[in-house]
N, C-alpha and C. Protein backbone atom coordinates (compact mmCIF):
# COMPACT_ATOMS: atom_id res chain seq x y z
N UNK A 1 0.82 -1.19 0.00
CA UNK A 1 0.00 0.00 0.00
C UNK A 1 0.87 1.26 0.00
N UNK A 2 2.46 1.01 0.66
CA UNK A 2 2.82 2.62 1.37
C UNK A 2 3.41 2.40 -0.59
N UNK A 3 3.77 1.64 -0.88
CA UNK A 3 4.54 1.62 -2.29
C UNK A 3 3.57 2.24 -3.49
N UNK A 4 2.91 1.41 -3.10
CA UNK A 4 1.34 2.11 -4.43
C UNK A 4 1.14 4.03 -4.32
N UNK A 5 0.99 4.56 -2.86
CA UNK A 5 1.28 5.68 -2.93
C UNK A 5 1.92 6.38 -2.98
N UNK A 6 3.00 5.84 -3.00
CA UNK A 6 4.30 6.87 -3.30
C UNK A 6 4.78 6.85 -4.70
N UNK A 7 4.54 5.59 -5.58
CA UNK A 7 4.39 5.50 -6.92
C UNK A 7 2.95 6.61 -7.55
N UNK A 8 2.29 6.36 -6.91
CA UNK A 8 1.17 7.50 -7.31
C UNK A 8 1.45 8.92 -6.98
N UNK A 9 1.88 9.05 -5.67
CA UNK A 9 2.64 10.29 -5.72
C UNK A 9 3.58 11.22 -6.93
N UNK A 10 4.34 10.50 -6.73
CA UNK A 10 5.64 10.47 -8.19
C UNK A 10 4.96 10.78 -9.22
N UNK A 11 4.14 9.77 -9.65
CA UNK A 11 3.94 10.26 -10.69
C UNK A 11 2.68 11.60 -11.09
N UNK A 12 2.12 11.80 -10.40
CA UNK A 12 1.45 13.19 -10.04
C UNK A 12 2.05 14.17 -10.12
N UNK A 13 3.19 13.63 -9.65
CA UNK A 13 4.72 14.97 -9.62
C UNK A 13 5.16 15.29 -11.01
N UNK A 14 5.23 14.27 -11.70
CA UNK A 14 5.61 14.11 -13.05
C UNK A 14 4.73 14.76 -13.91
N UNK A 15 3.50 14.55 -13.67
CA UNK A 15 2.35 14.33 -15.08
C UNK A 15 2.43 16.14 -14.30
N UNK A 16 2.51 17.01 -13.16
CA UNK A 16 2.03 18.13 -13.10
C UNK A 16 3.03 19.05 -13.54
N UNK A 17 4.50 18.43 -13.80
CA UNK A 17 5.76 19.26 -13.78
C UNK A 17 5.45 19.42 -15.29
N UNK A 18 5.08 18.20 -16.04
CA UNK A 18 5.34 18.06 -17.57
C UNK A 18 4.13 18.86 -18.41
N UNK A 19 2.53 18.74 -17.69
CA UNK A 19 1.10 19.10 -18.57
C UNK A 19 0.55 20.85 -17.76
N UNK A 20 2.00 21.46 -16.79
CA UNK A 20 1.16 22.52 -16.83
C UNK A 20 0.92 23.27 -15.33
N UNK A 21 1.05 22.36 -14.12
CA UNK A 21 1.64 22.51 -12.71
C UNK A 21 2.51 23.34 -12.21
N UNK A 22 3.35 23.78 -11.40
CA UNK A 22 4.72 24.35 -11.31
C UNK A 22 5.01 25.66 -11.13
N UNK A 23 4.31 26.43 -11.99
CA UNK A 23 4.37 28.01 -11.90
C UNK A 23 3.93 28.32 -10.66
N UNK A 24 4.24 29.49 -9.94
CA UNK A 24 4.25 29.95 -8.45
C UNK A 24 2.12 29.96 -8.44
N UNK A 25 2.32 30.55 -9.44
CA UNK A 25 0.25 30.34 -9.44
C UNK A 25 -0.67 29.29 -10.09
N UNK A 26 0.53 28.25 -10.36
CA UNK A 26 -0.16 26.87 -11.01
C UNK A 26 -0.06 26.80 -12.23
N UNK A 27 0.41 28.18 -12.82
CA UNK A 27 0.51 27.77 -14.42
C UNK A 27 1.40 27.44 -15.44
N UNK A 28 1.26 26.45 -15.97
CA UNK A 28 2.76 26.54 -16.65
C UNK A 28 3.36 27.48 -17.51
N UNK A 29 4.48 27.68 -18.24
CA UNK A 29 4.70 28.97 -18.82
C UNK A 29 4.60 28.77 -20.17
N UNK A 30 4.12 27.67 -20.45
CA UNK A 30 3.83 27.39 -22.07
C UNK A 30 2.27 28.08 -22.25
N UNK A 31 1.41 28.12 -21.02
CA UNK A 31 0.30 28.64 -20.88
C UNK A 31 -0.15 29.95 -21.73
N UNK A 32 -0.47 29.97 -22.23
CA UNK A 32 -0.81 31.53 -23.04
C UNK A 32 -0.80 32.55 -21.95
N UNK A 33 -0.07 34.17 -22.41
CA UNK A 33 -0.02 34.86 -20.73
C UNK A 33 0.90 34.99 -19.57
N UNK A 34 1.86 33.79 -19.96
CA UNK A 34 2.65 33.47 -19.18
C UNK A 34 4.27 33.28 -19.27
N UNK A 35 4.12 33.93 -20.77
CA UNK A 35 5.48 33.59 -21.48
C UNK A 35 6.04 35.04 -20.85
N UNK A 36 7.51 34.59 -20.84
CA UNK A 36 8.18 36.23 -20.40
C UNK A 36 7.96 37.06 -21.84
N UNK A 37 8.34 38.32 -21.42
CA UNK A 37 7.65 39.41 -22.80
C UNK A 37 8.73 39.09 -23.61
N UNK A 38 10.16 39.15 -23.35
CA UNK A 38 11.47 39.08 -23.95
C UNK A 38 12.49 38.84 -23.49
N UNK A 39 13.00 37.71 -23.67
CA UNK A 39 14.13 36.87 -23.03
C UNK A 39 15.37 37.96 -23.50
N UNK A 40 16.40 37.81 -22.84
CA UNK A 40 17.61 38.43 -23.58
C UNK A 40 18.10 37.62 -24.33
N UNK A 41 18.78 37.90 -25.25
CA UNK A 41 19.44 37.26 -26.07
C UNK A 41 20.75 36.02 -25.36
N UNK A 42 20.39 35.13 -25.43
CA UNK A 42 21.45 33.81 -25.27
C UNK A 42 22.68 34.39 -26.15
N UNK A 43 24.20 34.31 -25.24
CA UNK A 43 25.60 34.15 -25.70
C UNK A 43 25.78 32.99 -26.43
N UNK A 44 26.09 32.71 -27.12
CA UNK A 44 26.17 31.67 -28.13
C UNK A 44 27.93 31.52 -28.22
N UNK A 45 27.82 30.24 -27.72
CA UNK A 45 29.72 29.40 -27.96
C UNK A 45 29.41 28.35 -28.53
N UNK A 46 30.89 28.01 -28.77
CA UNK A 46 31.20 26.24 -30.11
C UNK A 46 30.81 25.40 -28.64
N UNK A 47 30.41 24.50 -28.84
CA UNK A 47 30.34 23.17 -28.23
C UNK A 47 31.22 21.99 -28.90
N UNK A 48 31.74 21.54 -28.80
CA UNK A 48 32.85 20.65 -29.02
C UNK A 48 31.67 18.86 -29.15
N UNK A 49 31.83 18.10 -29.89
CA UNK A 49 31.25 17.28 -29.56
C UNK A 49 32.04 15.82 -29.86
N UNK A 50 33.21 15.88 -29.39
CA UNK A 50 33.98 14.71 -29.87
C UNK A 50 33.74 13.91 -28.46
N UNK A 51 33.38 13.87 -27.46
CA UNK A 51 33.23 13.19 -26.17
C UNK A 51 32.16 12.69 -26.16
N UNK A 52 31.03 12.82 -27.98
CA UNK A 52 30.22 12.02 -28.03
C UNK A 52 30.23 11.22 -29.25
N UNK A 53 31.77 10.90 -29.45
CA UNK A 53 32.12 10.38 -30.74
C UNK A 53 31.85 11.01 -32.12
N UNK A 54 31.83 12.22 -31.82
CA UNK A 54 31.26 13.02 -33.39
C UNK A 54 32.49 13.93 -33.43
N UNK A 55 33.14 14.24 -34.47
CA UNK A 55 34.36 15.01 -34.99
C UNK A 55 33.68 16.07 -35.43
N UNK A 56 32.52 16.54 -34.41
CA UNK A 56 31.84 17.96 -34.78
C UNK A 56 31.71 19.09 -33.65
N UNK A 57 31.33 19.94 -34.10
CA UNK A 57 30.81 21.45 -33.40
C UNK A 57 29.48 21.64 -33.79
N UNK A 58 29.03 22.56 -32.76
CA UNK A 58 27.86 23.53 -32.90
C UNK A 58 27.87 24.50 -31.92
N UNK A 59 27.15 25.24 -32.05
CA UNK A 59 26.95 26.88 -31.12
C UNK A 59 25.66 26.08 -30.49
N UNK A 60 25.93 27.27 -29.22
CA UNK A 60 25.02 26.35 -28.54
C UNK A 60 24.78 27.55 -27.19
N UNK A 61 23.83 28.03 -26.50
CA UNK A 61 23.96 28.97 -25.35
C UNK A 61 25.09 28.65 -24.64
N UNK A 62 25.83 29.58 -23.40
CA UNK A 62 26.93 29.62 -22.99
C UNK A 62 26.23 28.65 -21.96
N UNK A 63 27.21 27.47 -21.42
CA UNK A 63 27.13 26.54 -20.01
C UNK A 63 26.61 25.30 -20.72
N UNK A 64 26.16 24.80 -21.78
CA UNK A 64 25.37 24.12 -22.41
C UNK A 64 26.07 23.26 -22.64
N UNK A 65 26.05 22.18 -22.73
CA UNK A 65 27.06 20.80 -22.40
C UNK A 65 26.67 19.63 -23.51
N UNK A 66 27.69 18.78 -24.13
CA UNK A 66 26.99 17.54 -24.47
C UNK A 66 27.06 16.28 -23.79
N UNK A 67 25.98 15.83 -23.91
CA UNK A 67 26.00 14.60 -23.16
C UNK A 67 25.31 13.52 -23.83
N UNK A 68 25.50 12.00 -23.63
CA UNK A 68 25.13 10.78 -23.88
C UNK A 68 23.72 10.65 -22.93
N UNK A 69 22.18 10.81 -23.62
CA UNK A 69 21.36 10.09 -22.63
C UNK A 69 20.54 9.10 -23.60
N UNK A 70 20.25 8.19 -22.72
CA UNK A 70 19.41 7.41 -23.19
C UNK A 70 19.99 6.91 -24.91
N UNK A 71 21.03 6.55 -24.98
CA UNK A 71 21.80 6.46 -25.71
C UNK A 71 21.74 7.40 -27.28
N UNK A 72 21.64 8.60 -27.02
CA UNK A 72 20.83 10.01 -27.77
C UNK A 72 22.20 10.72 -27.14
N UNK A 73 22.74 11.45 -28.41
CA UNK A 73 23.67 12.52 -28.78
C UNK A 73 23.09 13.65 -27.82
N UNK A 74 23.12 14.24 -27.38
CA UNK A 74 22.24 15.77 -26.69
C UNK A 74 23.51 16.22 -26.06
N UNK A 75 22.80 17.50 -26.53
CA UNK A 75 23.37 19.08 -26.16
C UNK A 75 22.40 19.50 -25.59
N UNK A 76 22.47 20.21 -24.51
CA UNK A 76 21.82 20.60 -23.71
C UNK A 76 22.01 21.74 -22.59
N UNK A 77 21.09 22.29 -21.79
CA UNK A 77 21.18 23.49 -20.69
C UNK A 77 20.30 23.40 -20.11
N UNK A 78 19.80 23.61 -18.69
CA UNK A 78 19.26 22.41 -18.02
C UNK A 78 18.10 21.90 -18.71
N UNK A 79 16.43 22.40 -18.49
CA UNK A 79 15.77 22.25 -19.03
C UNK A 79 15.43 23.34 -20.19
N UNK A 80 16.09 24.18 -20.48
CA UNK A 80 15.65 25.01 -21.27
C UNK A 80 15.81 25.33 -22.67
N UNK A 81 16.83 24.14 -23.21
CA UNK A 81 18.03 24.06 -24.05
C UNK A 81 18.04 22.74 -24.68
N UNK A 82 17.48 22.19 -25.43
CA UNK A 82 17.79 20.70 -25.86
C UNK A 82 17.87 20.39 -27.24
N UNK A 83 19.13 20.09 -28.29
CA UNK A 83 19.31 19.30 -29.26
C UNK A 83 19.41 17.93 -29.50
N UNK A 84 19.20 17.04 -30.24
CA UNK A 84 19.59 15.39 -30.11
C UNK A 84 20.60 15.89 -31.87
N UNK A 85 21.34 15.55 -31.74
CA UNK A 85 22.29 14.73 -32.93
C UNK A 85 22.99 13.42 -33.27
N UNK A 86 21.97 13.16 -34.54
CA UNK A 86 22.43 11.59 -34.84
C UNK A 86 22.50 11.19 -36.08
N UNK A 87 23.58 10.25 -36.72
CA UNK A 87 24.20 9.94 -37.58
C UNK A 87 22.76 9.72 -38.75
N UNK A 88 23.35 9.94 -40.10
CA UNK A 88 22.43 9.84 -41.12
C UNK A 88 21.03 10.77 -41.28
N UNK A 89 20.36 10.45 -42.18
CA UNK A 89 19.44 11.33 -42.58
C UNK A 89 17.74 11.10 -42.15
N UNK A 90 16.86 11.61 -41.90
CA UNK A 90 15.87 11.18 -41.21
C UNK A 90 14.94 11.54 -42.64
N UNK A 91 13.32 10.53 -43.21
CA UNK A 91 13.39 10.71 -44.24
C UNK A 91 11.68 11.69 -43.25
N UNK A 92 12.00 12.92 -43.98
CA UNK A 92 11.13 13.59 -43.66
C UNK A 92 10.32 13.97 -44.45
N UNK A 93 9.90 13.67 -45.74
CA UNK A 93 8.59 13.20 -46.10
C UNK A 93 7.82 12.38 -45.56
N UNK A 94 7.89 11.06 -44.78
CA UNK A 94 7.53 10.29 -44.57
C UNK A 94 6.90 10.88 -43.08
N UNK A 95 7.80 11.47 -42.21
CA UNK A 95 7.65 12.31 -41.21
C UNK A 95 6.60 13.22 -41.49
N UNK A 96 6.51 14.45 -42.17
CA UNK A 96 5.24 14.98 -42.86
C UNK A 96 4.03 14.21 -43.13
N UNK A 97 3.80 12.99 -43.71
CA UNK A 97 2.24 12.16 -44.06
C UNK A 97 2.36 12.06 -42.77
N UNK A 98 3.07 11.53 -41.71
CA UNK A 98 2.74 10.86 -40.28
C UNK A 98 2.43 12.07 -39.96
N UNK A 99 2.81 12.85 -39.75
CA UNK A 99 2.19 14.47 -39.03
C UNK A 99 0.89 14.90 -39.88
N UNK A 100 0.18 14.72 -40.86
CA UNK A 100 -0.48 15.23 -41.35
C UNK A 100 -2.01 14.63 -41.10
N UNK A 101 -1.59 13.24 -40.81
CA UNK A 101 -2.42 12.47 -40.49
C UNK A 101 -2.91 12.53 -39.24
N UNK A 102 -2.14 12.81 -38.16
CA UNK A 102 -2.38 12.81 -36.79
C UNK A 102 -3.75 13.69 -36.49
N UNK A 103 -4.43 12.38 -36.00
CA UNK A 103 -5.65 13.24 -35.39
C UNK A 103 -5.29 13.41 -33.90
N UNK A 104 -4.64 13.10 -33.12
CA UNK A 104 -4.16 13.33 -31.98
C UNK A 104 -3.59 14.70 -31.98
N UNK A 105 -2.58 15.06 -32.43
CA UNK A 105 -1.57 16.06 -32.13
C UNK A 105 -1.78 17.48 -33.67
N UNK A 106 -2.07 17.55 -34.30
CA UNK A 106 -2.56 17.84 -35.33
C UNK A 106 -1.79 19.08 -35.89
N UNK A 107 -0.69 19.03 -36.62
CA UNK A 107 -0.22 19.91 -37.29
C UNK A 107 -0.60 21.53 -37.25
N UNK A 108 -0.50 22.91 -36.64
CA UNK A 108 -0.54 24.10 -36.52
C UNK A 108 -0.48 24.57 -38.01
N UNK A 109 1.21 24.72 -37.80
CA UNK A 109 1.70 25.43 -39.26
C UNK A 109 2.73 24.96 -39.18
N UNK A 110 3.61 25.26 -40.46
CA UNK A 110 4.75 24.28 -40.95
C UNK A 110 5.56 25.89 -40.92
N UNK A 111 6.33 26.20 -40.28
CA UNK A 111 7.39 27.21 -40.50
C UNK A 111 8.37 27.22 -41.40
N UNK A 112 9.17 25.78 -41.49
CA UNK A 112 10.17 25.63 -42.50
C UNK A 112 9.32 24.15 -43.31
N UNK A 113 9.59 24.55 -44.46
CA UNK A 113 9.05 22.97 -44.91
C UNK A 113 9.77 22.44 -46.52
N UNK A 114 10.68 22.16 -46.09
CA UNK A 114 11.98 21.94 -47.24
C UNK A 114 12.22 20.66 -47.78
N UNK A 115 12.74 19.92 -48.80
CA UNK A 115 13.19 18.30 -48.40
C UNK A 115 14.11 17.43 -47.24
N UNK A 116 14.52 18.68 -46.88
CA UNK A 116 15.67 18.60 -45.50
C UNK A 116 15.44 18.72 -43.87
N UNK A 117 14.11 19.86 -44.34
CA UNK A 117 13.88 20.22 -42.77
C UNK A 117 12.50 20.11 -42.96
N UNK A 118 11.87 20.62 -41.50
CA UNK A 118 10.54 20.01 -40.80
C UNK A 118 10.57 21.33 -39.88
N UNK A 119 9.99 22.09 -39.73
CA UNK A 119 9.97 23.10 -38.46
C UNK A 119 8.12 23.12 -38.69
N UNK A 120 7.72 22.99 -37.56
CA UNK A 120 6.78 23.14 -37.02
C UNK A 120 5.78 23.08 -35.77
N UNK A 121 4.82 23.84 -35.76
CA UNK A 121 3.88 23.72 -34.33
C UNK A 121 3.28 22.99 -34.11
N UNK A 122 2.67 22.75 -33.02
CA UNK A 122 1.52 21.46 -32.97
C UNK A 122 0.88 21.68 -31.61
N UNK A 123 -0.40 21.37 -31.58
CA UNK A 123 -1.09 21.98 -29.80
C UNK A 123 -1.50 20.04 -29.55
N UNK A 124 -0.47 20.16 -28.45
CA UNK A 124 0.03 18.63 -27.48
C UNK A 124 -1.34 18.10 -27.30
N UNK A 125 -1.62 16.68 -27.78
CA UNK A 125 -2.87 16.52 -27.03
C UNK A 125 -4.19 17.27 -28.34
N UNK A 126 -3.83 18.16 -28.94
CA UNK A 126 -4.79 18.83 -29.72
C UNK A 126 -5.41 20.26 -28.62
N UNK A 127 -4.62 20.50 -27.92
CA UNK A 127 -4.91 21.77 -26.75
C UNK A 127 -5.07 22.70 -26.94
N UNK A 128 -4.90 23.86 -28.09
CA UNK A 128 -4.22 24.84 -28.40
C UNK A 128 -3.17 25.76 -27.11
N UNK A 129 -4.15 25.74 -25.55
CA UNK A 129 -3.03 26.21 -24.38
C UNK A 129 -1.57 25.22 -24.12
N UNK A 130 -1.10 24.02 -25.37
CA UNK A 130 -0.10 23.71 -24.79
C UNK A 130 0.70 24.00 -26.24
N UNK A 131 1.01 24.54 -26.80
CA UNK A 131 1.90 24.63 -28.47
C UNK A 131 3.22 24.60 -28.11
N UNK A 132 3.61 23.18 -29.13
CA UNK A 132 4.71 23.04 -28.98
C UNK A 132 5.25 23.09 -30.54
N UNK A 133 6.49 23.73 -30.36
CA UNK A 133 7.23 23.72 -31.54
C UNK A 133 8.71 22.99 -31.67
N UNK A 134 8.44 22.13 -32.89
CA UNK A 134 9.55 20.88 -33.30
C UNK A 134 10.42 20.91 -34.36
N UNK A 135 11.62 20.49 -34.37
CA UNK A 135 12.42 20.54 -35.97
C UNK A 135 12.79 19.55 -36.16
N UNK A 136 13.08 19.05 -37.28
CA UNK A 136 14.26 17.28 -37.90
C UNK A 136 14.93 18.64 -39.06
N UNK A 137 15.88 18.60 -38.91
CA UNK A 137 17.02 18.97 -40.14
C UNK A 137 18.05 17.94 -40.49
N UNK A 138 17.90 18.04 -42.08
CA UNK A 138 18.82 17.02 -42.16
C UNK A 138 20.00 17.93 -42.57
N UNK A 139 21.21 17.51 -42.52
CA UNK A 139 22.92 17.81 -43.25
C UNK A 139 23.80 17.10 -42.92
N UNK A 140 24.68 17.63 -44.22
CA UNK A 140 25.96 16.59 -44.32
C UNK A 140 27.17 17.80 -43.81
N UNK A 141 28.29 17.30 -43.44
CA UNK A 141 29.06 17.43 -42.78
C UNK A 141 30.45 16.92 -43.01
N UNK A 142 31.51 17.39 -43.92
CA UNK A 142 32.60 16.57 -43.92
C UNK A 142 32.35 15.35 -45.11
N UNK A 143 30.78 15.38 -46.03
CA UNK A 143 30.85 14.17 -46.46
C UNK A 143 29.97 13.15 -46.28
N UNK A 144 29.22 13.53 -44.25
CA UNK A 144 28.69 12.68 -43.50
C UNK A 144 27.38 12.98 -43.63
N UNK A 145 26.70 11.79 -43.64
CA UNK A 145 24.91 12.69 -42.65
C UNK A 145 24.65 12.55 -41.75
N UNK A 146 23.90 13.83 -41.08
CA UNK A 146 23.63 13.93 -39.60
C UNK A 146 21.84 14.31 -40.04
N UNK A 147 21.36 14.52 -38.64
CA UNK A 147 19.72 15.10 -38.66
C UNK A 147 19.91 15.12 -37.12
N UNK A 148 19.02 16.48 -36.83
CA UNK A 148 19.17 17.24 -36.04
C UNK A 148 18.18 17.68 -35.69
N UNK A 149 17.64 17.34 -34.28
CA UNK A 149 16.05 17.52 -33.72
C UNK A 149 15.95 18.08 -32.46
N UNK A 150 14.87 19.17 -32.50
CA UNK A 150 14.67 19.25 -31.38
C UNK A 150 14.41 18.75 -29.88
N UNK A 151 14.70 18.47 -28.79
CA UNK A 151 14.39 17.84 -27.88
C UNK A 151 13.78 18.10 -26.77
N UNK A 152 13.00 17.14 -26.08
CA UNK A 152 12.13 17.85 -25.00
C UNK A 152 10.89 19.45 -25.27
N UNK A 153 10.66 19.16 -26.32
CA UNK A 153 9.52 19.63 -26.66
C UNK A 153 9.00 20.11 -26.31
N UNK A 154 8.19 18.55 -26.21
CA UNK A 154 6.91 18.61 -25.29
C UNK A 154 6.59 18.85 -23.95
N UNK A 155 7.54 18.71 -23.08
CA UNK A 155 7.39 19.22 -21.49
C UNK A 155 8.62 20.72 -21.41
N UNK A 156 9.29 20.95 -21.82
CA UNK A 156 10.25 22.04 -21.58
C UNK A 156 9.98 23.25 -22.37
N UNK A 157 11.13 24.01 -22.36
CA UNK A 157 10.81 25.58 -22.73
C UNK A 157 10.81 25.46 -24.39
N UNK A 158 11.12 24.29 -24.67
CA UNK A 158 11.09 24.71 -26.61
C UNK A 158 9.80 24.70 -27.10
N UNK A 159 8.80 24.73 -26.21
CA UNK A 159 7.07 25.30 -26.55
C UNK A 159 7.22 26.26 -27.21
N UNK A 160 7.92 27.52 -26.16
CA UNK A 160 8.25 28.57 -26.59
C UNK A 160 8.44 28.93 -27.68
N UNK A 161 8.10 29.53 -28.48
CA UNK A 161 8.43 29.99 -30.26
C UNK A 161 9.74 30.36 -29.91
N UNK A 162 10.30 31.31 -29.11
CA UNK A 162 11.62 32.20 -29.13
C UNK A 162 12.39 31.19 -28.69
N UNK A 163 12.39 30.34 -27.93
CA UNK A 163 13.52 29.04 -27.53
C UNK A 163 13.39 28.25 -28.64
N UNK A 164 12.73 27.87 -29.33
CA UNK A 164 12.53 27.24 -30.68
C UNK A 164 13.65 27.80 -31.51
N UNK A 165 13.33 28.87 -31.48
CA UNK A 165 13.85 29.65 -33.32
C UNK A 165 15.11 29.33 -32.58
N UNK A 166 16.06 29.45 -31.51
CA UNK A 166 17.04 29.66 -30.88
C UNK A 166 17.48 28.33 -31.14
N UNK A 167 16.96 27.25 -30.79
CA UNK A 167 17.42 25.91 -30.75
C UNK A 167 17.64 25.26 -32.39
N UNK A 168 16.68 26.20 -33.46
CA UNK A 168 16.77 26.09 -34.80
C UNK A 168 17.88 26.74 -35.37
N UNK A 169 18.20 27.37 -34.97
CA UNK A 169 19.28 28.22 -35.21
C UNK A 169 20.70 28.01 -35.20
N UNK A 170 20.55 27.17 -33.57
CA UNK A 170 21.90 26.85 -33.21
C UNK A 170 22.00 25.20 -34.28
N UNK A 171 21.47 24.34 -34.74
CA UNK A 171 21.01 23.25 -35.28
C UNK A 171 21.64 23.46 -36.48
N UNK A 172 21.47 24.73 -37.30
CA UNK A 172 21.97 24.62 -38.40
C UNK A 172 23.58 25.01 -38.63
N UNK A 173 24.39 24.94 -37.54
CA UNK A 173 25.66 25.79 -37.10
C UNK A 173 26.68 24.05 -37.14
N UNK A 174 26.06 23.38 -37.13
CA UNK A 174 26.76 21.85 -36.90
C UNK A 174 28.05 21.81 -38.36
N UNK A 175 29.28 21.74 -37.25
CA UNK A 175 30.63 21.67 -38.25
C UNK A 175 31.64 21.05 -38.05
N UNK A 176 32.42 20.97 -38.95
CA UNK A 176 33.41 19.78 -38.48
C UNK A 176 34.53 20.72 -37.50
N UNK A 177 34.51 19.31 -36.68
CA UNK A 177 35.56 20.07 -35.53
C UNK A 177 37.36 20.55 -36.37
């Protein structure tokens, strides 16, 4: 019994940190209303990424680190900051019919919509109070292919349009070390 509630606990903790909980008045900041008016502009440095077996760089906010999770390339800053980079090309047409189709999550607008890239919104759930914005870019590198996605989405600050464009930005900066 004490196990069942503390597993229920937890995860209450979880489902309120991730759908919207948290803010000093309960709201999350993906919430419409709740976004700051204007972030300052993020310092932007090389990130080095050979400590994740890649003979590459990217810019990336200052403190922003790469790391191995879940066996996923990521660059990252705590929650506010998330890239995945991984070998080869992601076929994003195919990605597009699967997004187009979704009656669950249902396509907004397509910001970038190239043979390479994918930038777009989507309201989580079909919510419009939760919009999250996503990228897949594909490029080569040295020769190589990589594709390059946004991460943590759906529960973190890349809801945000302005942490978006930021995380899109830094995405297309990927170079050989």
């Amino acid at each position: 019994m004490r196990f069942a509630w503390m597993v229920a606990t937890c995860a209450a903790v979880f489902v309120n940190a991730g759908c919207g909980g948290g803010g000093k008045d309960g709201k999350s900041s993906s919430q419409p209303g709740t976004e700051d008016k204007k972030a300052p502009a993020a310092k932007l440095v090389k990130v080095d990424l050979s400590s994740l077996g890649l003979p590459l760089t990217i810019d990336a906010p200052e403190g922003a680190v790469a790391v191995k999770e879940f066996g996923a390339n990521v660059v990252k800053l705590r929650e506010t900051f998330e890239l995945s980079i991984e070998d080869g090309k992601r076929d994003v047409a195919a990605w597009k019919k699967e997004l187009q189709e979704s009656k669950v999550s249902p396509v907004k607008e397509f910001f970038v919509d190239t043979p390479a890239t994918l930038y777009y919104s989507f309201a989580v759930g079909g919510d419009p109070k939760t919009m999250s914005h996503v990228f897949f870019l594909n490029t080569s590198v040295a020769g190589k292919d990589y594709h390059v996605s946004s991460r943590g989405a759906h529960i973190n600050s890349t809801r945000k349009k302005e942490s978006a464009d930021l995380a899109f930005k830094c995405a297309q900066t990927l170079a050989p070390k």
